[in-house]
C-alpha atoms as a PDB file:
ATOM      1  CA  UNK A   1     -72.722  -0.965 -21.554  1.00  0.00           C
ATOM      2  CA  UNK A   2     -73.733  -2.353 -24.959  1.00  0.00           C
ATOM      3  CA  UNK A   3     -73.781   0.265 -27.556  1.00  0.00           C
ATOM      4  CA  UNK A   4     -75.196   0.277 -30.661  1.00  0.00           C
ATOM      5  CA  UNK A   5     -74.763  -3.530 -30.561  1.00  0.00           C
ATOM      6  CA  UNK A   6     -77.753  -6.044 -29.874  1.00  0.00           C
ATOM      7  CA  UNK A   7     -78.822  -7.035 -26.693  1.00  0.00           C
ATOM      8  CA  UNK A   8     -77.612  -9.587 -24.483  1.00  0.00           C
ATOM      9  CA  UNK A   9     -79.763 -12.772 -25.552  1.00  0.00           C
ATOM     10  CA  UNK A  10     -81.420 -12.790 -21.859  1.00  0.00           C
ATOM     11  CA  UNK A  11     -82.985  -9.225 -22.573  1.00  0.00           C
ATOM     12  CA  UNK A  12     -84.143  -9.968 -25.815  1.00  0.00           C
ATOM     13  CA  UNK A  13     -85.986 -12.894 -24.646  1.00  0.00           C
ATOM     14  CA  UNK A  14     -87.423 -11.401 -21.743  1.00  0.00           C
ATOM     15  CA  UNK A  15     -88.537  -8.577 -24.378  1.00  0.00           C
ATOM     16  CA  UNK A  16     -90.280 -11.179 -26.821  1.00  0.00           C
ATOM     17  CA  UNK A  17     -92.066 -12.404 -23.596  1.00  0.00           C
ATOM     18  CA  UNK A  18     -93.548  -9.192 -22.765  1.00  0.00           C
ATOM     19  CA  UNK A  19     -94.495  -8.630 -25.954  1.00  0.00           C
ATOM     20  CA  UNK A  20     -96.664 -12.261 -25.995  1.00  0.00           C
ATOM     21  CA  UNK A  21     -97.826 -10.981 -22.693  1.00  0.00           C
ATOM     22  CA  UNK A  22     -99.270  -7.800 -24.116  1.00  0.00           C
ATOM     23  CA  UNK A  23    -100.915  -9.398 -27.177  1.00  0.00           C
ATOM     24  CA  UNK A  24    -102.693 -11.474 -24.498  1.00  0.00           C
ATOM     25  CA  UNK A  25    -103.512  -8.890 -22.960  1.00  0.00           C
ATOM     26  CA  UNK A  26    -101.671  -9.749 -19.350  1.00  0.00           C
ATOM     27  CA  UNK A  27    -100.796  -6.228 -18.406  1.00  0.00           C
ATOM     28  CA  UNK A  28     -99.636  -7.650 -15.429  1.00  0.00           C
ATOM     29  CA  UNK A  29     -96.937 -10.125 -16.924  1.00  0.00           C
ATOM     30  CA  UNK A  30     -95.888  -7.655 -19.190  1.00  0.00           C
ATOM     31  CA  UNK A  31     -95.021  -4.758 -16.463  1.00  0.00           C
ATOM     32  CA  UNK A  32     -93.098  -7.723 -14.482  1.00  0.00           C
ATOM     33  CA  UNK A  33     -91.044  -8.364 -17.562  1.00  0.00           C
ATOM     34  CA  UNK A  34     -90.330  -4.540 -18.052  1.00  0.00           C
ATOM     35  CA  UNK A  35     -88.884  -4.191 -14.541  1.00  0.00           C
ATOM     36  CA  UNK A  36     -86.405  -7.154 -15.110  1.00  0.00           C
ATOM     37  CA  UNK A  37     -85.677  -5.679 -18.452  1.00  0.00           C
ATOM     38  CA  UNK A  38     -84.961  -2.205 -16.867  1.00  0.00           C
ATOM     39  CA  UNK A  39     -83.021  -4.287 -13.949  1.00  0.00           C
ATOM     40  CA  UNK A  40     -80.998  -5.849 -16.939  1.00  0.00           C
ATOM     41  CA  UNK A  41     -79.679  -2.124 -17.807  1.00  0.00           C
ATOM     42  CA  UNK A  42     -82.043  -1.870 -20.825  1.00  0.00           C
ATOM     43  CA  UNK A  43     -85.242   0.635 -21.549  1.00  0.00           C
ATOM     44  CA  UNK A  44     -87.629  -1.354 -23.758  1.00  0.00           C
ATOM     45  CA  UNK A  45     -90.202   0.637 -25.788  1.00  0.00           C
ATOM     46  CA  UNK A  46     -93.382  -0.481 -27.689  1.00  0.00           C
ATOM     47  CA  UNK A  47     -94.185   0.295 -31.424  1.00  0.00           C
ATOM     48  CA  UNK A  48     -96.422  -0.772 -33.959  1.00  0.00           C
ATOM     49  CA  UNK A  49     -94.020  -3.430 -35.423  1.00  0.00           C
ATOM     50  CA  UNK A  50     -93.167  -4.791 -31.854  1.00  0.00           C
ATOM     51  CA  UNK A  51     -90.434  -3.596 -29.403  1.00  0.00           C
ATOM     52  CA  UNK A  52     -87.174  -1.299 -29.740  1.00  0.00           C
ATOM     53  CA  UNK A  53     -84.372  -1.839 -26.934  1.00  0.00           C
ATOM     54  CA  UNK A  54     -82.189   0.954 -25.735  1.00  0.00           C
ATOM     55  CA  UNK A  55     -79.712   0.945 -22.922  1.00  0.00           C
ATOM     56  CA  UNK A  56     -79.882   2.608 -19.817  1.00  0.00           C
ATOM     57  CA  UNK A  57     -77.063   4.805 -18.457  1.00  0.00           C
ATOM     58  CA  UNK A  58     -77.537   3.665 -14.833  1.00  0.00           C
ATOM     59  CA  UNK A  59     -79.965   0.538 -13.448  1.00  0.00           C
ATOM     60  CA  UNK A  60     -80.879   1.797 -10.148  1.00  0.00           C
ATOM     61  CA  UNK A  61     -82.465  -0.458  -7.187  1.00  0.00           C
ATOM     62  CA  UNK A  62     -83.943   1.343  -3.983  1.00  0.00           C
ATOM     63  CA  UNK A  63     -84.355  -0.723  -0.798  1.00  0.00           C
ATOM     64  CA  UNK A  64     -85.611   0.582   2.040  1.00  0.00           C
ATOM     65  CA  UNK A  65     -83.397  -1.165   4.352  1.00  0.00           C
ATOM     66  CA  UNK A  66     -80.048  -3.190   4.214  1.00  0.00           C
ATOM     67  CA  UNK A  67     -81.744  -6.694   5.104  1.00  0.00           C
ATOM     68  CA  UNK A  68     -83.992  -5.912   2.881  1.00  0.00           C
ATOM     69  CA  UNK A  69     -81.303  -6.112  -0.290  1.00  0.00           C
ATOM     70  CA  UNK A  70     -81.787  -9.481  -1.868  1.00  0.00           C
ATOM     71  CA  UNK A  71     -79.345 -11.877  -2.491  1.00  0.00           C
ATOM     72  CA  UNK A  72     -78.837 -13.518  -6.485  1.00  0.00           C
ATOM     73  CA  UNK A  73     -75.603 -15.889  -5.335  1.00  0.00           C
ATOM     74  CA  UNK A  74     -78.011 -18.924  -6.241  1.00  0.00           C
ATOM     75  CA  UNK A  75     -79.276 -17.493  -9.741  1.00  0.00           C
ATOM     76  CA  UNK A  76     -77.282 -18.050 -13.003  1.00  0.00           C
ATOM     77  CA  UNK A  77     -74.354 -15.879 -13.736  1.00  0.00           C
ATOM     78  CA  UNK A  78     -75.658 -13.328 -16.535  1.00  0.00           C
ATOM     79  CA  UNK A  79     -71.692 -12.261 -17.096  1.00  0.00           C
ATOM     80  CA  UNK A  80     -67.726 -12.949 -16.655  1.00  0.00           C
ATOM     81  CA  UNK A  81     -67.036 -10.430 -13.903  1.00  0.00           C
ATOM     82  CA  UNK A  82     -68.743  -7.996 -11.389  1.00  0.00           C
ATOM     83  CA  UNK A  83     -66.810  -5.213 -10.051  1.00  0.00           C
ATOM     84  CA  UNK A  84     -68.401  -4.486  -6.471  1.00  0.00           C
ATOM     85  CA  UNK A  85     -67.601  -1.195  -5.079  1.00  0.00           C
ATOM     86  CA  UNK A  86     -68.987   0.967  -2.397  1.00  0.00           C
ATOM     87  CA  UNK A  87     -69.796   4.332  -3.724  1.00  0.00           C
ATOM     88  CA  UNK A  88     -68.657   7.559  -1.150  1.00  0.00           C
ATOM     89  CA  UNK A  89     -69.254  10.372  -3.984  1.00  0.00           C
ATOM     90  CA  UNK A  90     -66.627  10.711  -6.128  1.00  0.00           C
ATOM     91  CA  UNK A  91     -67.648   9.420  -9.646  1.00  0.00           C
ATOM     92  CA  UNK A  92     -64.695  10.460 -11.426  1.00  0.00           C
ATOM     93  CA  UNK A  93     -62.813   7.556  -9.536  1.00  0.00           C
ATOM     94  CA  UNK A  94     -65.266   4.796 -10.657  1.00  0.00           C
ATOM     95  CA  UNK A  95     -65.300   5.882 -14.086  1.00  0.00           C
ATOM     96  CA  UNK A  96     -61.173   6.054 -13.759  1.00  0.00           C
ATOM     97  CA  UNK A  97     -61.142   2.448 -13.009  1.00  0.00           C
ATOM     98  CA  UNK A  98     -63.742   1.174 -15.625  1.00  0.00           C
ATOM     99  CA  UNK A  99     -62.151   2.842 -17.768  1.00  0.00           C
ATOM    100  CA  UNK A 100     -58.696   1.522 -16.823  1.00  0.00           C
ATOM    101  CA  UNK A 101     -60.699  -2.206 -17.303  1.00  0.00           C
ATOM    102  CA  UNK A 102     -62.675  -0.830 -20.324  1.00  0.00           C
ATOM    103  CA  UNK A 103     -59.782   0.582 -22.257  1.00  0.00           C
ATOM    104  CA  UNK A 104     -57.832  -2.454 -21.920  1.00  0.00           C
ATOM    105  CA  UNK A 105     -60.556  -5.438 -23.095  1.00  0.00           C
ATOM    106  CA  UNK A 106     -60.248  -4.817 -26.741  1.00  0.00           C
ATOM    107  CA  UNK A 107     -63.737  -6.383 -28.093  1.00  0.00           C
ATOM    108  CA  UNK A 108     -64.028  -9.037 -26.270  1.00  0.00           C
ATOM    109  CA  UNK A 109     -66.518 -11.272 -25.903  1.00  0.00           C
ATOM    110  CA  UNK A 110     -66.007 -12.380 -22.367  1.00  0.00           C
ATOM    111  CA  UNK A 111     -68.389  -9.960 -19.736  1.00  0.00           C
ATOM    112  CA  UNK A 112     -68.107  -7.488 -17.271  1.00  0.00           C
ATOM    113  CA  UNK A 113     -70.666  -5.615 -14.779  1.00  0.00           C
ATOM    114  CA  UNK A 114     -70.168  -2.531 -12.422  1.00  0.00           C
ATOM    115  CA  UNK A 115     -72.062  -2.651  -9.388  1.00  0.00           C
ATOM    116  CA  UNK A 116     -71.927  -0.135  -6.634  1.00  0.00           C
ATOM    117  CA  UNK A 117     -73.805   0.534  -4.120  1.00  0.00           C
ATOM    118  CA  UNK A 118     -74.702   4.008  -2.598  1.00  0.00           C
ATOM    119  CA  UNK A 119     -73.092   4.238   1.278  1.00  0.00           C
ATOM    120  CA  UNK A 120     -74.873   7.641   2.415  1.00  0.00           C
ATOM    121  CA  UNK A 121     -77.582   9.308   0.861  1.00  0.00           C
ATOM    122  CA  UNK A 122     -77.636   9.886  -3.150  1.00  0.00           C
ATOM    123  CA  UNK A 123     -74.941  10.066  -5.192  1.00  0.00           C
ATOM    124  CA  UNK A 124     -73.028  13.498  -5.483  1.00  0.00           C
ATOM    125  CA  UNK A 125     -72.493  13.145  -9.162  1.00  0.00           C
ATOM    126  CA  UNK A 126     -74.235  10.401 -11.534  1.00  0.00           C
ATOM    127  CA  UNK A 127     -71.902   8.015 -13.474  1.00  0.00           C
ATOM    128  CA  UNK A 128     -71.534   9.291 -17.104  1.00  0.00           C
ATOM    129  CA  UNK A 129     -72.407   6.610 -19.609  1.00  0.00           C
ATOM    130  CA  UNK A 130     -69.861   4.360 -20.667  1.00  0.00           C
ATOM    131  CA  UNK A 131     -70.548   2.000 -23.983  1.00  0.00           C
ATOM    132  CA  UNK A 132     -68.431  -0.562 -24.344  1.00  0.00           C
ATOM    133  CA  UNK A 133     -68.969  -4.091 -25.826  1.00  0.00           C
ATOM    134  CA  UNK A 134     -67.457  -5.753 -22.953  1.00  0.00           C
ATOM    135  CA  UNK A 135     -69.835  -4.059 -20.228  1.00  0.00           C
ATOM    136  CA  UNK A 136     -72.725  -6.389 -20.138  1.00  0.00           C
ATOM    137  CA  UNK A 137     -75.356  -4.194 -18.703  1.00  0.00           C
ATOM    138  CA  UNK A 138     -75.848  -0.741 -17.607  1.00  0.00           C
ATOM    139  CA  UNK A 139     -74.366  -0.306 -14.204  1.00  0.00           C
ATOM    140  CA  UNK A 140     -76.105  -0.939 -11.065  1.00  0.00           C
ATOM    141  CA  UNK A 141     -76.383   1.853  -8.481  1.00  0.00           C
ATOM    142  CA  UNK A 142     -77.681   0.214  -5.403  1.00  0.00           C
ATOM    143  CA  UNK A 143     -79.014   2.711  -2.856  1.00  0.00           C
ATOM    144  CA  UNK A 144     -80.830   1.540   0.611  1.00  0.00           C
ATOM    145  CA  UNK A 145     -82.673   4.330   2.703  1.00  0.00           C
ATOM    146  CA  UNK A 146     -80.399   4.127   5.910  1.00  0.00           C
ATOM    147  CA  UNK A 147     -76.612   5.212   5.773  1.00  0.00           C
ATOM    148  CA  UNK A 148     -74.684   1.378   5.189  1.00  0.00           C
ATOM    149  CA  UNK A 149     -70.916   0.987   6.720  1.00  0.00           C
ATOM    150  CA  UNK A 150     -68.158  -0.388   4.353  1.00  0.00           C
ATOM    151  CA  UNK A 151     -68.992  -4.309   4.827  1.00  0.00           C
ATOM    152  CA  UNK A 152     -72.474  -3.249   3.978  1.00  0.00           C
ATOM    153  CA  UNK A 153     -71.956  -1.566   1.196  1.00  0.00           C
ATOM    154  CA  UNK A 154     -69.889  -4.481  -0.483  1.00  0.00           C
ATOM    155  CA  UNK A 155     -72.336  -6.989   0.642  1.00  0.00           C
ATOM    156  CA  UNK A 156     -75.053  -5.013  -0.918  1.00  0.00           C
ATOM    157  CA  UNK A 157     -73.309  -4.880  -4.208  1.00  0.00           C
ATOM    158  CA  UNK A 158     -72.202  -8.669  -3.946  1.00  0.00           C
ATOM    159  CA  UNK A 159     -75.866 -10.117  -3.179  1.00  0.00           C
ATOM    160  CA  UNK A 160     -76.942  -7.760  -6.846  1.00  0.00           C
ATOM    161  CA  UNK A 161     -73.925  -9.182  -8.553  1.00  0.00           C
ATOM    162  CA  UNK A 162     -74.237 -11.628 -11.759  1.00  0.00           C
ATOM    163  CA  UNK A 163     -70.806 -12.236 -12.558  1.00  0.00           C
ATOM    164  CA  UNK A 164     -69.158 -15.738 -12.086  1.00  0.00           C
ATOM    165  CA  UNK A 165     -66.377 -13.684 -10.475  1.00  0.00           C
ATOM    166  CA  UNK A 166     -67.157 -10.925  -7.943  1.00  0.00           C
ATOM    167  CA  UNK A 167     -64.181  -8.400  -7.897  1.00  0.00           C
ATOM    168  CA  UNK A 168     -64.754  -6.777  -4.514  1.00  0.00           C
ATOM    169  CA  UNK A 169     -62.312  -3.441  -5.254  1.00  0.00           C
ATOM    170  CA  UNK A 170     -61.044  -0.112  -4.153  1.00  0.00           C
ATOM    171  CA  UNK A 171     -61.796   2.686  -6.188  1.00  0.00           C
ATOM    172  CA  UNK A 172     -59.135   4.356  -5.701  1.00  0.00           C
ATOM    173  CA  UNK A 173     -56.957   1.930  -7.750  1.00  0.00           C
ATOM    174  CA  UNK A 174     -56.288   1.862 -11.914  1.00  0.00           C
ATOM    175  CA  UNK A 175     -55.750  -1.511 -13.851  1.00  0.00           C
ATOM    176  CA  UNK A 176     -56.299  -3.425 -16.964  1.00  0.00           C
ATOM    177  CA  UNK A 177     -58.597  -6.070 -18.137  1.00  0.00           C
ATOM    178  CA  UNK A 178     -55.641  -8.444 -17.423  1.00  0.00           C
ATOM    179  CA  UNK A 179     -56.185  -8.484 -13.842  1.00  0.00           C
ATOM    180  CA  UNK A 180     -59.790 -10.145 -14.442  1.00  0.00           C
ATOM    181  CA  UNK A 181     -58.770 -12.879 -16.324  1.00  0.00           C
ATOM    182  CA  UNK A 182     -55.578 -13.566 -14.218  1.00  0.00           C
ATOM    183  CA  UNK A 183     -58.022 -13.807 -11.386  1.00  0.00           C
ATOM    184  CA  UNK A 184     -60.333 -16.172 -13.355  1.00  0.00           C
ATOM    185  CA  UNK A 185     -57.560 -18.194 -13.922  1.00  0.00           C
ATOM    186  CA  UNK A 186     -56.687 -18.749 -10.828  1.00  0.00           C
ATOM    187  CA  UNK A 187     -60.421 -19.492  -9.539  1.00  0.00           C
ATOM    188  CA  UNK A 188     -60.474 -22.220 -11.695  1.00  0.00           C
ATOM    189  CA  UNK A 189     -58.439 -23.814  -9.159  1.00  0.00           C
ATOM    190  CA  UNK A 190     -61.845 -25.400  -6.629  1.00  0.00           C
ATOM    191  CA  UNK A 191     -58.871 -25.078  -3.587  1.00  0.00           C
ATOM    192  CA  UNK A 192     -58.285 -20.650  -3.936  1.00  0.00           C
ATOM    193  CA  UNK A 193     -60.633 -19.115  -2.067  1.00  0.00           C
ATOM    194  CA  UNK A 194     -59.665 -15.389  -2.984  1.00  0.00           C
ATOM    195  CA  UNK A 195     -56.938 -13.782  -5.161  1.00  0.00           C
ATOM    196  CA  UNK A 196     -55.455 -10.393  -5.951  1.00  0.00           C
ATOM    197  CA  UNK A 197     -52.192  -8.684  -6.572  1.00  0.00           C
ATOM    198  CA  UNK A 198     -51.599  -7.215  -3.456  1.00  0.00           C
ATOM    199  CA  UNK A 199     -50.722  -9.811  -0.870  1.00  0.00           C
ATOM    200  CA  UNK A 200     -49.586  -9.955   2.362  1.00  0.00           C
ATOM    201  CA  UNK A 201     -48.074 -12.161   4.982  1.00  0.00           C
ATOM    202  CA  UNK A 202     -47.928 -11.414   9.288  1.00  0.00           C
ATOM    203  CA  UNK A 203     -46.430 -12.765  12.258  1.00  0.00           C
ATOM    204  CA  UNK A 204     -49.575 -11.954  14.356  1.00  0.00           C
ATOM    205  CA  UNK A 205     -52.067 -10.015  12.474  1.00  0.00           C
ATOM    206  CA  UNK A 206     -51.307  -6.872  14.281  1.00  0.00           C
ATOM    207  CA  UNK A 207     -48.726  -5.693  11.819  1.00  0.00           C
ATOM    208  CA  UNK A 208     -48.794  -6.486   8.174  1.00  0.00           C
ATOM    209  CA  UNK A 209     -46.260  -6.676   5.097  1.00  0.00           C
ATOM    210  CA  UNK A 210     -46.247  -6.966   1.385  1.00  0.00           C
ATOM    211  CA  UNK A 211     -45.600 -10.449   0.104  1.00  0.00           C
ATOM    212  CA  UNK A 212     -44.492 -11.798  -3.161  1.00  0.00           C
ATOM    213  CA  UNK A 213     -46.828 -13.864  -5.835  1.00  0.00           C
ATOM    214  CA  UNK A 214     -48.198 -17.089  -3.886  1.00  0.00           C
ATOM    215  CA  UNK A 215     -49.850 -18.263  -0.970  1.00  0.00           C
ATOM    216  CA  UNK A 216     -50.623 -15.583   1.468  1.00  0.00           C
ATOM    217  CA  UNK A 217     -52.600 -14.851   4.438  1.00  0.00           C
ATOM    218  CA  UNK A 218     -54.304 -11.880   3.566  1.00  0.00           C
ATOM    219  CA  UNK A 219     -55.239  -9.501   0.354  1.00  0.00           C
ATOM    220  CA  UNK A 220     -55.904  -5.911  -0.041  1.00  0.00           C
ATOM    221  CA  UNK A 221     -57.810  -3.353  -1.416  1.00  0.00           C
ATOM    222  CA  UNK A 222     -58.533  -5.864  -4.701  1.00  0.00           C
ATOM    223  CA  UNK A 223     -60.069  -9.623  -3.708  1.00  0.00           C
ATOM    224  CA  UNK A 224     -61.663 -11.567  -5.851  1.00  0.00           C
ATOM    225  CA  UNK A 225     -64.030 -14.586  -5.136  1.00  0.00           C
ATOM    226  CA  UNK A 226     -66.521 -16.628  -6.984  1.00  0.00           C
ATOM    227  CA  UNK A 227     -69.948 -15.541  -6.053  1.00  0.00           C
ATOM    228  CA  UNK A 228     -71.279 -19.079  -5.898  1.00  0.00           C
ATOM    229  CA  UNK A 229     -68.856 -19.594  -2.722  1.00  0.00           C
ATOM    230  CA  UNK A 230     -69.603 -16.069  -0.379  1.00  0.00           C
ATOM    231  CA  UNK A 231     -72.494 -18.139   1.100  1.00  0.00           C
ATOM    232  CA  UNK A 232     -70.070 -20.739   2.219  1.00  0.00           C
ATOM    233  CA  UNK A 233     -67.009 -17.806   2.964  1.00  0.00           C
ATOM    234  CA  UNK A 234     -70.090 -15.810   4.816  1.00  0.00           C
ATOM    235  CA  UNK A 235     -70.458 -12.123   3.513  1.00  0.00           C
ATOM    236  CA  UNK A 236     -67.992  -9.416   5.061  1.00  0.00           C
ATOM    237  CA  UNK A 237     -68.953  -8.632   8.562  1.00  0.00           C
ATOM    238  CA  UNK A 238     -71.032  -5.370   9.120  1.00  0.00           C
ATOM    239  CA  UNK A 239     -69.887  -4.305  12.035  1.00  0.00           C
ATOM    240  CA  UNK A 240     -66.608  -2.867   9.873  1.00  0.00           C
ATOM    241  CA  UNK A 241     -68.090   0.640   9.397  1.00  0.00           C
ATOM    242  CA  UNK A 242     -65.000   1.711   8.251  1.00  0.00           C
ATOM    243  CA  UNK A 243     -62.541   0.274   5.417  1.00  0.00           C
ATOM    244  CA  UNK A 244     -59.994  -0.115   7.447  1.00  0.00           C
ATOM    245  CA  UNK A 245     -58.445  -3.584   8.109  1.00  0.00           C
ATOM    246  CA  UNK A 246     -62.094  -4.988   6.528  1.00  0.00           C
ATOM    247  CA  UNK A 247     -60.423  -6.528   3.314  1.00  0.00           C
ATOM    248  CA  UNK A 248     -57.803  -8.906   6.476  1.00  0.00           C
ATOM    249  CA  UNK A 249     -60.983  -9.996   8.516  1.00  0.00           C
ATOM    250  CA  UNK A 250     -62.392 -10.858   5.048  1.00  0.00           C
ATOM    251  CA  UNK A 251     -59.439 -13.251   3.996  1.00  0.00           C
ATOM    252  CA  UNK A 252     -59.839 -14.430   7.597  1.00  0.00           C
ATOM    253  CA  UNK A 253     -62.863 -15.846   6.707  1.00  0.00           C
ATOM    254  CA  UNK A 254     -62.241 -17.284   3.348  1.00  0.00           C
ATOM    255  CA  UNK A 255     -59.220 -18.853   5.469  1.00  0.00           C
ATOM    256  CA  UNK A 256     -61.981 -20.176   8.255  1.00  0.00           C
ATOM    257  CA  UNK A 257     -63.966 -21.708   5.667  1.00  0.00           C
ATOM    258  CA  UNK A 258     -61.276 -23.779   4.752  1.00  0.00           C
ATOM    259  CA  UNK A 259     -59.679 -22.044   1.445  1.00  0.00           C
ATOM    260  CA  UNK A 260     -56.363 -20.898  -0.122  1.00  0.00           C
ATOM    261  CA  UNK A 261     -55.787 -16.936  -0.835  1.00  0.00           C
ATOM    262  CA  UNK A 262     -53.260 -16.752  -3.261  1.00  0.00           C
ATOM    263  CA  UNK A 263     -51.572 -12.965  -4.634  1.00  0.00           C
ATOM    264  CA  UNK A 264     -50.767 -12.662  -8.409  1.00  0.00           C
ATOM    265  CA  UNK A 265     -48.011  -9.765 -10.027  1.00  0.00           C
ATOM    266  CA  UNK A 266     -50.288  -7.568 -11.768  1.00  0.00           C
ATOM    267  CA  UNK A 267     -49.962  -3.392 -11.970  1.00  0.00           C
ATOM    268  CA  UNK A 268     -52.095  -1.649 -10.143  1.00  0.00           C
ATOM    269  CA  UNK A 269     -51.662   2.072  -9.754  1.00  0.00           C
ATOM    270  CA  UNK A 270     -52.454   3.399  -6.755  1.00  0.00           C
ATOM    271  CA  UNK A 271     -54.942   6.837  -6.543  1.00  0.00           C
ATOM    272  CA  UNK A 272     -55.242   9.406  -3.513  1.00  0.00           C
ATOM    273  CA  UNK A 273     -57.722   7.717  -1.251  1.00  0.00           C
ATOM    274  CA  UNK A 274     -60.526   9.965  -1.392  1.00  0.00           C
ATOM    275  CA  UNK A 275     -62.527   8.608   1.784  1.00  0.00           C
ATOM    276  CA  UNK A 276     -59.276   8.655   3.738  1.00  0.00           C
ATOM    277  CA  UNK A 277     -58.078  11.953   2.906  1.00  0.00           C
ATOM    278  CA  UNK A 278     -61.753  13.783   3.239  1.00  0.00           C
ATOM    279  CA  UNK A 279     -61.996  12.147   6.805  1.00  0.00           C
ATOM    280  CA  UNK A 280     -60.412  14.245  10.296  1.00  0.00           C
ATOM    281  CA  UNK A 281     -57.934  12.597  11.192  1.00  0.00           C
ATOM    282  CA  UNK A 282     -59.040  11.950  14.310  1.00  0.00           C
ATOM    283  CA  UNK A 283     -62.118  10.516  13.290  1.00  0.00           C
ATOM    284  CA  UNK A 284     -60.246   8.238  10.953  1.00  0.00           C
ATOM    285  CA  UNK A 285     -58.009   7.265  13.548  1.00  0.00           C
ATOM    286  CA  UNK A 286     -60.795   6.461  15.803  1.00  0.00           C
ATOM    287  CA  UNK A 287     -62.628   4.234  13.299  1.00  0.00           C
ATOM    288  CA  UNK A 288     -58.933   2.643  12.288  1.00  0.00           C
ATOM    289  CA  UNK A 289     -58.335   1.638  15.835  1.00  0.00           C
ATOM    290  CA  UNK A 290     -61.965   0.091  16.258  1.00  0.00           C
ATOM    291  CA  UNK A 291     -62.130  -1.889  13.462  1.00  0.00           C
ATOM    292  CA  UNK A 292     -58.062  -3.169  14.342  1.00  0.00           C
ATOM    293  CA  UNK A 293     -59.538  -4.112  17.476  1.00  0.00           C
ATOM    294  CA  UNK A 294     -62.527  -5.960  16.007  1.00  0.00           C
ATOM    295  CA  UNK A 295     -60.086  -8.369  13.631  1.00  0.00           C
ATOM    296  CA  UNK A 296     -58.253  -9.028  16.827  1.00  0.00           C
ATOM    297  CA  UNK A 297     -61.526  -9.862  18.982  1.00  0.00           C
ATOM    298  CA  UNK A 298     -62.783 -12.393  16.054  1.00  0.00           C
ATOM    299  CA  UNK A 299     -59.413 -13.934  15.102  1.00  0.00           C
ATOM    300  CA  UNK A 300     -56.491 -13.263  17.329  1.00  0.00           C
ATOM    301  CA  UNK A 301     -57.495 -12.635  21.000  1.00  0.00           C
ATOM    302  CA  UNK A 302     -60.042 -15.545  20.783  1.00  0.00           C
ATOM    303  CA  UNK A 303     -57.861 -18.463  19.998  1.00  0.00           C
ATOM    304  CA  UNK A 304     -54.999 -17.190  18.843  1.00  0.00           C
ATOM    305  CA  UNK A 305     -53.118 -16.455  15.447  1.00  0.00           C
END
């Protein structure tokens, strides 16, 4: 988030707006152009010379139900990148991995965004404010008043998204700046679908296995997308509750819709897995085993792999 540096351009328009709105006297227009302000990660307060603009720590959005989370993948992109996570509590994790991005950009003038969405109730500890030239706007806690699954979550986070490039990630994982661009890159080519740097390659799509840079079938835990294309891909299927096998019936469908997923060597280290290691095992083996048995239903047992 933008420091003591000025605003992005789209904030400080919206803010010479209001203020023409409120010399006119249209309270009305003016408290519209406050709440995209605020949306925009930015507090704007008036004085007697005009307007002062501060940024926000967090930009929250409420919805009071999962359809009822709007989609932006037809508005303009506001920034470079959007990292999409679903949030399960543990803070210090995001802020590991933005940092990871953070530390790495240098000052650069190319954007990024956090957006996360909320999957059970409020957040157990709020995100500590991170300024950083290369963090477009505040980031975006998405929260919706009925506990989301993991596809939810993500798809929440993607329709809020303004980045050209959604990073759909893991937070979990730790890695540099790098990785966004090399993903970029590789976007540019209109034929890649999805990238990351964990690949993998399978006989039948019951067992898995790393694979080297290059064409693969499927991606983990780190796939990245342009979010002009998820309305053609489709967005990630909610009836994935858990994580489990979600990112392979993803590539699946950037597959189906007729793309290339391509894998990239970039270092990513690899964190405990909170939401795996705070879940029975049981539980998690249930919820493993259902969603295994959902790729197979939608790609494998109907018409084979």
């Amino acid at each position: 988030m933008p420091g003591n540096q000025a605003p992005p351009r789209e904030v400080d328009d919206l803010a010479r707006q209001r203020l023409a709105a409120r010399q006119a006297r249209d309270y009305g227009l003016a408290d519209e152009l406050r709440t995209r302000i605020s949306e925009l990660g930015w507090e704007v307060t008036d004085s007697a010379g005009g307007f002062a603009l501060s940024p926000r720590a967090t930009a929250a959005e409420s919805y009071p139900a999962y359809n009822a989370v709007t989609a932006a993948y037809d508005q303009a992109d506001s920034c470079a990148h959007s990292l999409c996570l679903a949030f399960h509590g543990w803070s210090e994790d995001v802020e590991r991995l933005l940092a990871g991005v953070l530390n790495s950009a240098g000052t650069r003038e190319v954007a990024v965004e956090l957006v996360l969405t909320v999957v059970d109730g409020e957040p157990r500890a709020p995100l500590r404010e991170t300024v950083h030239p290369a963090l477009c706007r505040a980031p975006v806690v998405v929260t919706v008043s009925e506990a989301l699954g993991q596809a939810q979550a993500l798809n929440a986070a993607a329709r809020r998204a303004r980045g050209r490039i959604v990073h759909f990630v893991e937070p979990s994982l730790e890695f540099g700046w790098g990785l966004l661009e090399t993903a970029a890159d590789i976007l540019d080519d209109p034929a890649v679908g999805a990238c990351g740097p964990l690949g993998l390659v399978t006989d039948d799509w019951r067992e898995s296995k790393p694979a080297p840079a290059g064409e693969v079938m499927a991606l983990e835990y780190v796939i990245s997308v342009r979010r002009a294309d998820i309305p053609r891909i489709g967005e990630m299927d909610p009836g994935f509750r858990f994580y489990r096998n979600l990112d392979l019936d993803f590539c699946r469908q950037v597959a189906a819709a007729g793309f290339g997923l391509r894998s990239y060597d970039f270092a990513v280290i690899r964190h405990a897995h909170r939401l795996w290691e705070n879940t029975a095992p049981e539980e998690r083996d249930r919820l493993s085993r259902r969603n295994f048995n959902r790729l197979l239903d939608r790609w494998v047992r109907r018409d084979g792999p």
